[in-house]
C-alpha atoms as a PDB file:
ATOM      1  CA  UNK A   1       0.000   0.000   0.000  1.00  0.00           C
ATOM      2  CA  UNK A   2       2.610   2.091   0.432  1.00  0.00           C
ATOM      3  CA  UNK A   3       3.654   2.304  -3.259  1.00  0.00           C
ATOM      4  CA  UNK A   4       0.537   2.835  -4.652  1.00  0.00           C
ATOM      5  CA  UNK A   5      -2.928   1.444  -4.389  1.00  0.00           C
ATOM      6  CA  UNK A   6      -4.828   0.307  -7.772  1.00  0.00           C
ATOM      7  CA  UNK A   7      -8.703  -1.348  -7.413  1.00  0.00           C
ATOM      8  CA  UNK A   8      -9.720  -3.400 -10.058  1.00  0.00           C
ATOM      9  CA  UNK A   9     -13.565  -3.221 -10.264  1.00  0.00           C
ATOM     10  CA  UNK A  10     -15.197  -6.812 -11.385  1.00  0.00           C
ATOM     11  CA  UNK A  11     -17.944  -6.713 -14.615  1.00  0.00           C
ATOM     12  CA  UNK A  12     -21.767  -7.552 -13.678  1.00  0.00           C
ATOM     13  CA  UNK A  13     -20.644 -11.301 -12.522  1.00  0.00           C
ATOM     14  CA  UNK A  14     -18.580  -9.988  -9.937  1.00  0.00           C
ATOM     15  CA  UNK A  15     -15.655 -11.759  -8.698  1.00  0.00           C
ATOM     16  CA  UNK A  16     -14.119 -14.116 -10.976  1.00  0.00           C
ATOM     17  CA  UNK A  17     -11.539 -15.636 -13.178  1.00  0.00           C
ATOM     18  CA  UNK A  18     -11.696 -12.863 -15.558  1.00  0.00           C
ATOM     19  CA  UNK A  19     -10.759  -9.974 -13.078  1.00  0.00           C
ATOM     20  CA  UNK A  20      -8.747 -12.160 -11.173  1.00  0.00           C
ATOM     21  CA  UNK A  21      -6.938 -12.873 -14.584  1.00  0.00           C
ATOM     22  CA  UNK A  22      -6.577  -9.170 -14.547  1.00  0.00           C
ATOM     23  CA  UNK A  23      -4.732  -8.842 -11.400  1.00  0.00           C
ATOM     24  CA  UNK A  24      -2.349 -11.483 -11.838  1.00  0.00           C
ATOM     25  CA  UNK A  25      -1.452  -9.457 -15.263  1.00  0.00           C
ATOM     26  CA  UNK A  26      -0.450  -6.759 -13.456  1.00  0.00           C
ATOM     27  CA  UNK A  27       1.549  -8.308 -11.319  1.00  0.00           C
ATOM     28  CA  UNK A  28       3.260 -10.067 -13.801  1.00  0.00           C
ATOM     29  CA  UNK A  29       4.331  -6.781 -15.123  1.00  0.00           C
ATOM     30  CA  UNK A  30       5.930  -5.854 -12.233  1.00  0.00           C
ATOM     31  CA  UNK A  31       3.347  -3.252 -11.354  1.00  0.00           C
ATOM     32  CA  UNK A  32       4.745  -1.880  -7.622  1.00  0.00           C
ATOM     33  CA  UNK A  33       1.385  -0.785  -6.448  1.00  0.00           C
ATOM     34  CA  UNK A  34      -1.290  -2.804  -3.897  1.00  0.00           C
ATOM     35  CA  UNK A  35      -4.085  -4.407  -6.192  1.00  0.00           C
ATOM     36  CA  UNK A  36      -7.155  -4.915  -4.713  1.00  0.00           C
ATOM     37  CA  UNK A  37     -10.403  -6.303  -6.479  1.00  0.00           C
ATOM     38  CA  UNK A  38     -13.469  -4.612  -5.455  1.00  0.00           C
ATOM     39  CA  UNK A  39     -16.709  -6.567  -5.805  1.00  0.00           C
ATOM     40  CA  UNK A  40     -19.237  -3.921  -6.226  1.00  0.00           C
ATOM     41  CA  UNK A  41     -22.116  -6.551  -6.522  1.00  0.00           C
ATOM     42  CA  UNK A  42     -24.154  -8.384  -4.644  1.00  0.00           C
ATOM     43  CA  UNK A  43     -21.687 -11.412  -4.907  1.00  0.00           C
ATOM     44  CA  UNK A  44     -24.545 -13.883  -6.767  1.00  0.00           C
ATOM     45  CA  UNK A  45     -23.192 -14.203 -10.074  1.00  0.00           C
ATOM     46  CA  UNK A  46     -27.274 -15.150 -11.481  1.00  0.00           C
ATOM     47  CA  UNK A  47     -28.370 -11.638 -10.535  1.00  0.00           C
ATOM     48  CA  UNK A  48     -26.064 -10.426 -13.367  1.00  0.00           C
ATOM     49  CA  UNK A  49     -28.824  -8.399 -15.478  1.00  0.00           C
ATOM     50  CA  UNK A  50     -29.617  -6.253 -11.661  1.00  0.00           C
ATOM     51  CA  UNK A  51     -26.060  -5.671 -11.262  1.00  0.00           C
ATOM     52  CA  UNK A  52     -26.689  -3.655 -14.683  1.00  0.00           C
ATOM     53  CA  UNK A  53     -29.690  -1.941 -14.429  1.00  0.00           C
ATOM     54  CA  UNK A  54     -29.531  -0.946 -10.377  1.00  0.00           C
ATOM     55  CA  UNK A  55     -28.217   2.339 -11.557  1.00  0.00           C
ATOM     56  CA  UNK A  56     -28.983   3.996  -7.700  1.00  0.00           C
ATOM     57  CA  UNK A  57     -27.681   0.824  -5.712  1.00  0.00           C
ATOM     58  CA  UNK A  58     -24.141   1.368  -8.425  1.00  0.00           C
ATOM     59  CA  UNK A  59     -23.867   4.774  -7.510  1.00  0.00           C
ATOM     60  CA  UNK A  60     -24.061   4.199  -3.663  1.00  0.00           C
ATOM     61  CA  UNK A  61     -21.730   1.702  -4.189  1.00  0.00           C
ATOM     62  CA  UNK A  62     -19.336   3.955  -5.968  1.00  0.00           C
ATOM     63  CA  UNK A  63     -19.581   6.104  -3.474  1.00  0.00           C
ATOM     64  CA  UNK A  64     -18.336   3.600  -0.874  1.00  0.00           C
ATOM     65  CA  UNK A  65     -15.453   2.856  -3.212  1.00  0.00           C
ATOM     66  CA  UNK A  66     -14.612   6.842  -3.360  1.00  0.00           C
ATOM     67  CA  UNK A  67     -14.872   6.798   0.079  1.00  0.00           C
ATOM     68  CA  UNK A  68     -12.347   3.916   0.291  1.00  0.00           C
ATOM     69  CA  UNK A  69      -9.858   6.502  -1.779  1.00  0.00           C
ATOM     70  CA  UNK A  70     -10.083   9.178   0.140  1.00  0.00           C
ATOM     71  CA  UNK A  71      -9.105   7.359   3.148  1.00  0.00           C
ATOM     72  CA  UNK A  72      -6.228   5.822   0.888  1.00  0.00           C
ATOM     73  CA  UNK A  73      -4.777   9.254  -0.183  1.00  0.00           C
ATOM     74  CA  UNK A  74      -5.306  10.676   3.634  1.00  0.00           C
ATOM     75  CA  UNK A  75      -3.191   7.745   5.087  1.00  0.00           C
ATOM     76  CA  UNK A  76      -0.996   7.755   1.920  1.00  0.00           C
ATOM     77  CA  UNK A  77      -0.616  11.150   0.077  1.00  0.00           C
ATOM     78  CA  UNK A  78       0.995  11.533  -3.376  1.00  0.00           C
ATOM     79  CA  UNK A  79       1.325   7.922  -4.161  1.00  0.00           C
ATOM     80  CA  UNK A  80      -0.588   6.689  -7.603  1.00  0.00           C
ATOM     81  CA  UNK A  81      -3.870   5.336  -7.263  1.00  0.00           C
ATOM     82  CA  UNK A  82      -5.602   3.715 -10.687  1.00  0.00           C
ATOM     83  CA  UNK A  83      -9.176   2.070 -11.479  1.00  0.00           C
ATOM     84  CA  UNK A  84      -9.018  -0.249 -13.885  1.00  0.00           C
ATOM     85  CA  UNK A  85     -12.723  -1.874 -14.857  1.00  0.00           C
ATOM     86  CA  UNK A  86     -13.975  -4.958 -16.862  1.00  0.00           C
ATOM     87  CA  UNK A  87     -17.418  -4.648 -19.085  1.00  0.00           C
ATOM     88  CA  UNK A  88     -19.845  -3.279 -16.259  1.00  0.00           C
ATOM     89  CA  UNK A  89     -16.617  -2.859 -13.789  1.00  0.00           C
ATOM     90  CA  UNK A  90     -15.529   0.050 -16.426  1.00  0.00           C
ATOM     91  CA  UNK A  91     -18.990   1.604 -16.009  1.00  0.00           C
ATOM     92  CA  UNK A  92     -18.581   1.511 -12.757  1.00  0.00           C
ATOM     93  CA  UNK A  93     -14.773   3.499 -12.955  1.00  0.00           C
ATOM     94  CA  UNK A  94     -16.683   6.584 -14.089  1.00  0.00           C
ATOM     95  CA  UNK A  95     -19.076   6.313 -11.232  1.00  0.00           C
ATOM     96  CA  UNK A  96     -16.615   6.271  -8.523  1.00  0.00           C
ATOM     97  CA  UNK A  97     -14.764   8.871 -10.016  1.00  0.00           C
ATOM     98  CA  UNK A  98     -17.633  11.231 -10.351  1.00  0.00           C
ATOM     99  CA  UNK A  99     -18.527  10.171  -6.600  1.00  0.00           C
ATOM    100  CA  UNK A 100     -14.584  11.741  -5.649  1.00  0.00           C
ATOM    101  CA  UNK A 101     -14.907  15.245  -4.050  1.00  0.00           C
ATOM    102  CA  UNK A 102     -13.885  18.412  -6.134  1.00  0.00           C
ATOM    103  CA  UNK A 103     -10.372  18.321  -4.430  1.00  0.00           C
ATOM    104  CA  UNK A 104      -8.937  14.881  -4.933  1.00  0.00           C
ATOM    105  CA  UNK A 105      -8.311  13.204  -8.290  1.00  0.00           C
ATOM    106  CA  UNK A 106      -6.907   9.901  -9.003  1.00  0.00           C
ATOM    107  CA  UNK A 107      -3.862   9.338 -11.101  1.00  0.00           C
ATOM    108  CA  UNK A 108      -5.430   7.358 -13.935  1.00  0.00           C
ATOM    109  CA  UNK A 109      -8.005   4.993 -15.072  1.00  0.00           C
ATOM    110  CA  UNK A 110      -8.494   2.365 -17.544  1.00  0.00           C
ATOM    111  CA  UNK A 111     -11.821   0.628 -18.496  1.00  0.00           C
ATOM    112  CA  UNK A 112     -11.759  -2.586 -20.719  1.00  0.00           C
ATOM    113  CA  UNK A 113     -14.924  -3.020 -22.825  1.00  0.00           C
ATOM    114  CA  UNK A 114     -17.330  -0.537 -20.631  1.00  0.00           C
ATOM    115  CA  UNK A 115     -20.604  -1.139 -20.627  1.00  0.00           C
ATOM    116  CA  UNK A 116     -21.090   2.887 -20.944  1.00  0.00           C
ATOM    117  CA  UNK A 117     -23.085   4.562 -23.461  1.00  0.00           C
ATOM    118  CA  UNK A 118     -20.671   5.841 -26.566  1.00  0.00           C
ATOM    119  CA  UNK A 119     -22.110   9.611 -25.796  1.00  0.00           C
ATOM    120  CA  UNK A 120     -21.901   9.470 -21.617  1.00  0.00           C
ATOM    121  CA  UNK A 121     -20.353  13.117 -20.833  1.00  0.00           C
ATOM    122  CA  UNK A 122     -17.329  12.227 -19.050  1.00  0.00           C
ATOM    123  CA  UNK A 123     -15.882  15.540 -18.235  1.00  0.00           C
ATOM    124  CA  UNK A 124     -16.506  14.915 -14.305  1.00  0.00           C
ATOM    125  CA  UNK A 125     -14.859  12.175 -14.355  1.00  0.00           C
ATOM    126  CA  UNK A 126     -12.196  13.051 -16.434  1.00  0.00           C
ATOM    127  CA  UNK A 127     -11.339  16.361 -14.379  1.00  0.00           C
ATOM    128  CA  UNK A 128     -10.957  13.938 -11.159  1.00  0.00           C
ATOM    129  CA  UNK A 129      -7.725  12.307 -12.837  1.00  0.00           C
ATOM    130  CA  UNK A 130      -4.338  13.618 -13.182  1.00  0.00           C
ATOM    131  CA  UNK A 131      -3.453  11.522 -16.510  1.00  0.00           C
ATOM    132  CA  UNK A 132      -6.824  10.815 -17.931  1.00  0.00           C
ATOM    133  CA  UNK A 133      -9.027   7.767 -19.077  1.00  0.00           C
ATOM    134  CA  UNK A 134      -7.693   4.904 -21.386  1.00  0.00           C
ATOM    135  CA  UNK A 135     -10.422   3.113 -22.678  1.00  0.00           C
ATOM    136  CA  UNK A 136      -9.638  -0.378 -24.899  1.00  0.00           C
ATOM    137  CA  UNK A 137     -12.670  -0.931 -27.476  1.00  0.00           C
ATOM    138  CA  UNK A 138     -13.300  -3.615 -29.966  1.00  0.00           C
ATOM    139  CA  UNK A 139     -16.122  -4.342 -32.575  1.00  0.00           C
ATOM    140  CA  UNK A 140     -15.529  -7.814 -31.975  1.00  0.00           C
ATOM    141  CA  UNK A 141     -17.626  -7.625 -29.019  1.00  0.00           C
ATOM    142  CA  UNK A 142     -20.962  -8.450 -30.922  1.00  0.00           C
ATOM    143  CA  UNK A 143     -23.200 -10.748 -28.049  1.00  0.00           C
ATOM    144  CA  UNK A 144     -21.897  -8.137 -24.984  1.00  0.00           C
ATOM    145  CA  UNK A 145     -21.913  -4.446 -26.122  1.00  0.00           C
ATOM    146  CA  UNK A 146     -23.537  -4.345 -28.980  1.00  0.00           C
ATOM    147  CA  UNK A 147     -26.704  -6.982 -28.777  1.00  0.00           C
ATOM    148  CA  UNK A 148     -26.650  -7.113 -25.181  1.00  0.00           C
ATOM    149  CA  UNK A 149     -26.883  -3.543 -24.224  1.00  0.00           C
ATOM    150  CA  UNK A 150     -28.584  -2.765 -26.774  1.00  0.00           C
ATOM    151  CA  UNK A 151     -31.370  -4.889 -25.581  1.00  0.00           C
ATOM    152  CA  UNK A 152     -30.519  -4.871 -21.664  1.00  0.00           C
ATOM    153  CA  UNK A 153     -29.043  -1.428 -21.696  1.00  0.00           C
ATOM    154  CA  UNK A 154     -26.129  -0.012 -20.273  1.00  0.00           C
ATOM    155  CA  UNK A 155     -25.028   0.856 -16.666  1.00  0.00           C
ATOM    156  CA  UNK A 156     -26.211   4.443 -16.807  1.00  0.00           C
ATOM    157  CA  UNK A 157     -29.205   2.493 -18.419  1.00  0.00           C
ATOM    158  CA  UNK A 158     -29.361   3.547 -22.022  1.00  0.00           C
ATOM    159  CA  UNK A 159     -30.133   1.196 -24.722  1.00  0.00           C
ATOM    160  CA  UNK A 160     -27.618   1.528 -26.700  1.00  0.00           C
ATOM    161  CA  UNK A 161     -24.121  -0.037 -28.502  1.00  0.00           C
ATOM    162  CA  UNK A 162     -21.537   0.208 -25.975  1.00  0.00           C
ATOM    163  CA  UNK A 163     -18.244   2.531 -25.946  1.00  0.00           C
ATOM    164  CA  UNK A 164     -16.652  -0.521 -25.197  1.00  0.00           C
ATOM    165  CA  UNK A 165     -17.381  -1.617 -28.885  1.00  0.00           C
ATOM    166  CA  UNK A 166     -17.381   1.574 -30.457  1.00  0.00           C
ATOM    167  CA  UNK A 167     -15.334   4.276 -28.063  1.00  0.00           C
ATOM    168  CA  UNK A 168     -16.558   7.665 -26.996  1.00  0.00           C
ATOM    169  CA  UNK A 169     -17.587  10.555 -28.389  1.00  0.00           C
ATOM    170  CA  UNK A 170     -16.495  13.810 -27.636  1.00  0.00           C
ATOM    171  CA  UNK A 171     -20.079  16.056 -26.057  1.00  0.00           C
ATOM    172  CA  UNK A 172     -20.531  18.815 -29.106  1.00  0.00           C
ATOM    173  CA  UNK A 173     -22.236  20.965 -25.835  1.00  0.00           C
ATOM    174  CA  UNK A 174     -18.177  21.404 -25.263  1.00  0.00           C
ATOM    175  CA  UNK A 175     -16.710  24.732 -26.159  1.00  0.00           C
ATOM    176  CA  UNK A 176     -13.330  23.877 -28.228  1.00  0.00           C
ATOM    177  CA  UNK A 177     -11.522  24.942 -25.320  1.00  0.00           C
ATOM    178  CA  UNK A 178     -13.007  22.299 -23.571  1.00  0.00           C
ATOM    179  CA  UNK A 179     -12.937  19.730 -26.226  1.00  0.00           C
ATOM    180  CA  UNK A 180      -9.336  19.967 -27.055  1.00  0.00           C
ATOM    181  CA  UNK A 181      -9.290  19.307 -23.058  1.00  0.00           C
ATOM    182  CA  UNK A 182     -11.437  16.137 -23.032  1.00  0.00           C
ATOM    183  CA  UNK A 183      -9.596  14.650 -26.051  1.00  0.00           C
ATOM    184  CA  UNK A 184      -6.216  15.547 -24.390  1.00  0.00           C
ATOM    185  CA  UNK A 185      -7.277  13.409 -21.136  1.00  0.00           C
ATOM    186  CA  UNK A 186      -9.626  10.632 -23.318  1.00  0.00           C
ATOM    187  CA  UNK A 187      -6.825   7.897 -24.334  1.00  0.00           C
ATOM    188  CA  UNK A 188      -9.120   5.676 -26.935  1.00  0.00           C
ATOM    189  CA  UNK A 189      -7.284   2.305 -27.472  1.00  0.00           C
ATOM    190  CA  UNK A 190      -9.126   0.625 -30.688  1.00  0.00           C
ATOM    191  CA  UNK A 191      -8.441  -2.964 -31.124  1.00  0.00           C
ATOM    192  CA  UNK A 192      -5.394  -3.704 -33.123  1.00  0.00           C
ATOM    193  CA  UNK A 193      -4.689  -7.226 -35.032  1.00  0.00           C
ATOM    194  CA  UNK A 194      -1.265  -7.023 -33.022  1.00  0.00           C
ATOM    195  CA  UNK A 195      -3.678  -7.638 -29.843  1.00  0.00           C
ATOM    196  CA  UNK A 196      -3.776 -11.026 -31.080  1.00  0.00           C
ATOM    197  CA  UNK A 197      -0.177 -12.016 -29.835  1.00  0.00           C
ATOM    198  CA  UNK A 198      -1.265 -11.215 -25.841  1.00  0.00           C
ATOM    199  CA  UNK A 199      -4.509 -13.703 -26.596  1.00  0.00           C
ATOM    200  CA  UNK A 200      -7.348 -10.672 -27.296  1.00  0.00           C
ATOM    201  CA  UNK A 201      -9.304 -11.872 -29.697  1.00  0.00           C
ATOM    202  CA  UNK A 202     -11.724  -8.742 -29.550  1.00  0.00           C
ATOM    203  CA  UNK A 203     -14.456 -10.087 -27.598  1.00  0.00           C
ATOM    204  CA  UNK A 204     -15.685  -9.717 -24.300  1.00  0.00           C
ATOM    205  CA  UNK A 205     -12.789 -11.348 -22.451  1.00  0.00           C
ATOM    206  CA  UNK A 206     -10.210 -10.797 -24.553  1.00  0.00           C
ATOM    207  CA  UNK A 207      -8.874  -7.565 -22.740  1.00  0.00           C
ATOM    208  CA  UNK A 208      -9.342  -9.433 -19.073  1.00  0.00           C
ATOM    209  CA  UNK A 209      -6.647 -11.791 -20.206  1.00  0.00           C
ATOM    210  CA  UNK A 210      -3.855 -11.975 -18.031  1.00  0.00           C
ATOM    211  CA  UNK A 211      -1.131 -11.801 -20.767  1.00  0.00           C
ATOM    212  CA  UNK A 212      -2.835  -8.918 -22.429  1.00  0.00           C
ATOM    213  CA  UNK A 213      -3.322  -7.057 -19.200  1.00  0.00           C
ATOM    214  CA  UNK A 214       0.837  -7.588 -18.673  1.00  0.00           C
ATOM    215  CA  UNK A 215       1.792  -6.205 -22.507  1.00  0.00           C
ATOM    216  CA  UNK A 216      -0.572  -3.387 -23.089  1.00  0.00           C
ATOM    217  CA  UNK A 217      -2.120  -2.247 -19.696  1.00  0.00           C
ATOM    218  CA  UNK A 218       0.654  -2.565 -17.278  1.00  0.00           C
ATOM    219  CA  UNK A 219       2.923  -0.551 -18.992  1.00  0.00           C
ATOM    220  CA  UNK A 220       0.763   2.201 -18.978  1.00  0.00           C
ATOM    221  CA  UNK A 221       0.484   2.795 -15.915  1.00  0.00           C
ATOM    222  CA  UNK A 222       2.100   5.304 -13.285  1.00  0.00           C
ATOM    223  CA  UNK A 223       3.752   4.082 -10.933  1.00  0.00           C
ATOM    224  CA  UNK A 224       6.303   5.659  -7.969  1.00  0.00           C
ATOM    225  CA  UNK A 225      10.435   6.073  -9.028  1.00  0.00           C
ATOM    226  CA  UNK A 226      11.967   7.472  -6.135  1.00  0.00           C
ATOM    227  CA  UNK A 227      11.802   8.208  -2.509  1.00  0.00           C
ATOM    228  CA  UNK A 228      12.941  11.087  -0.279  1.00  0.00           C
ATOM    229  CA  UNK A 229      14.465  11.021   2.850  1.00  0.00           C
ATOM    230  CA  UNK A 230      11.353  11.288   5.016  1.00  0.00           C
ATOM    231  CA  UNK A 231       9.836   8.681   3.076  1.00  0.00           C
ATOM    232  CA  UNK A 232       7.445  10.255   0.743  1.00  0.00           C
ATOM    233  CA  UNK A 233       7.164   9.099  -2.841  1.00  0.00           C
ATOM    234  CA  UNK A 234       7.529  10.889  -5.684  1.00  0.00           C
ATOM    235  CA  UNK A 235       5.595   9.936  -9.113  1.00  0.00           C
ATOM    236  CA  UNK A 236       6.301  10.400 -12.650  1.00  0.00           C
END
């Protein structure tokens, strides 16, 4: 904990081999900081479809989660702290983030095929990191985020192809100003055919695997380089 604390957030199944598998990627990499995965659900995998529609339970939940952070950064100033989420776990990211008070931000966040609605205004939760929002996307991900939301709906409950199929798009209520500021902090990661080598395939679980996680998520990551005399980390 005292290098850095990172949550990974589970999708609508909750804890599993999938964000476990994301985890042990990280660590893999060599990532320095605590990992901890957060079950946000109710912890019955067959109540799946009311993980993703109990929009007011998700957000008291993220709010638990922020809560969690704050008492992190208090206890543990300056070091990095990261969200990364899986399918309804990356949904989930942006609600904890938004659920943050004014004056903390995290250092970064990465969702893996959100189950967020392509035009969800993320400038809240954008303007509570210091490095921004990765998100990895594929098209490949035809029986999840595209037929499945579109019939079940997203976590902020709109039916709708997912961003994590299609990626974000920037609000046109933005002044340029502010645009130019949300595409500097919004890090879209398409799927690429070089995935392939980590063992993405472009579907659901593809991005939870723990060999992609080590090659293309890990490394993205900030993480703390040196330490001063009294002890207090430094990150770059």
């Amino acid at each position: 904990m005292e290098r850095g604390y990172t949550i990974v957030l589970p999708g609508v199944e909750g804890t599993s081999w999938f964000n476990i598998s994301i985890a042990r990627g990280l660590i893999d990499a060599g990532h320095e900081s605590a990992v901890e995965i957060s079950d946000w659900t109710t912890g019955y995998w067959p109540m799946f479809v009311y993980h993703l529609v109990a929009l007011e339970r998700n957000k008291a939940q993220a709010q638990e989660i922020a809560a969690r952070i704050v008492a992190y950064q208090d206890r543990y100033p300056d070091r990095p702290v990261t969200l990364i989420g899986h399918s309804g776990g990356a949904a989930m990211a942006v609600l904890v983030l938004e659920a943050l008070p004014d004056d903390r931000k995290i250092t970064q966040a990465v969702l893996l095929a959100g189950a967020l609605s392509p035009d969800y205004d993320l400038s809240t939760a954008l303007d509570r990191t210091e490095r921004g929002i990765s998100n990895f996307y594929s098209g490949g991900d035809v029986l999840y985020l595209m037929a499945g939301t579109l019939a079940l709906g997203t976590l902020d409950r709109q039916h709708a192809v997912s961003a994590g199929a299609v990626g974000f798009r920037t609000p046109e209520h933005l002044s340029p100003e502010r645009q130019k500021w949300y595409e500097s902090l919004l890090h879209e990661e398409p799927y690429r055919f070089e995935m392939l080598r980590s063992l993405n395939f472009g579907g659901q679980m593809g991005p939870a695997n723990r060999k992609f996680v080590a090659q293309w998520v890990a490394p993205r990551l900030a993480t703390v380089k040196r330490q001063s005399n009294e002890g207090n980390h430094g990150i770059h």
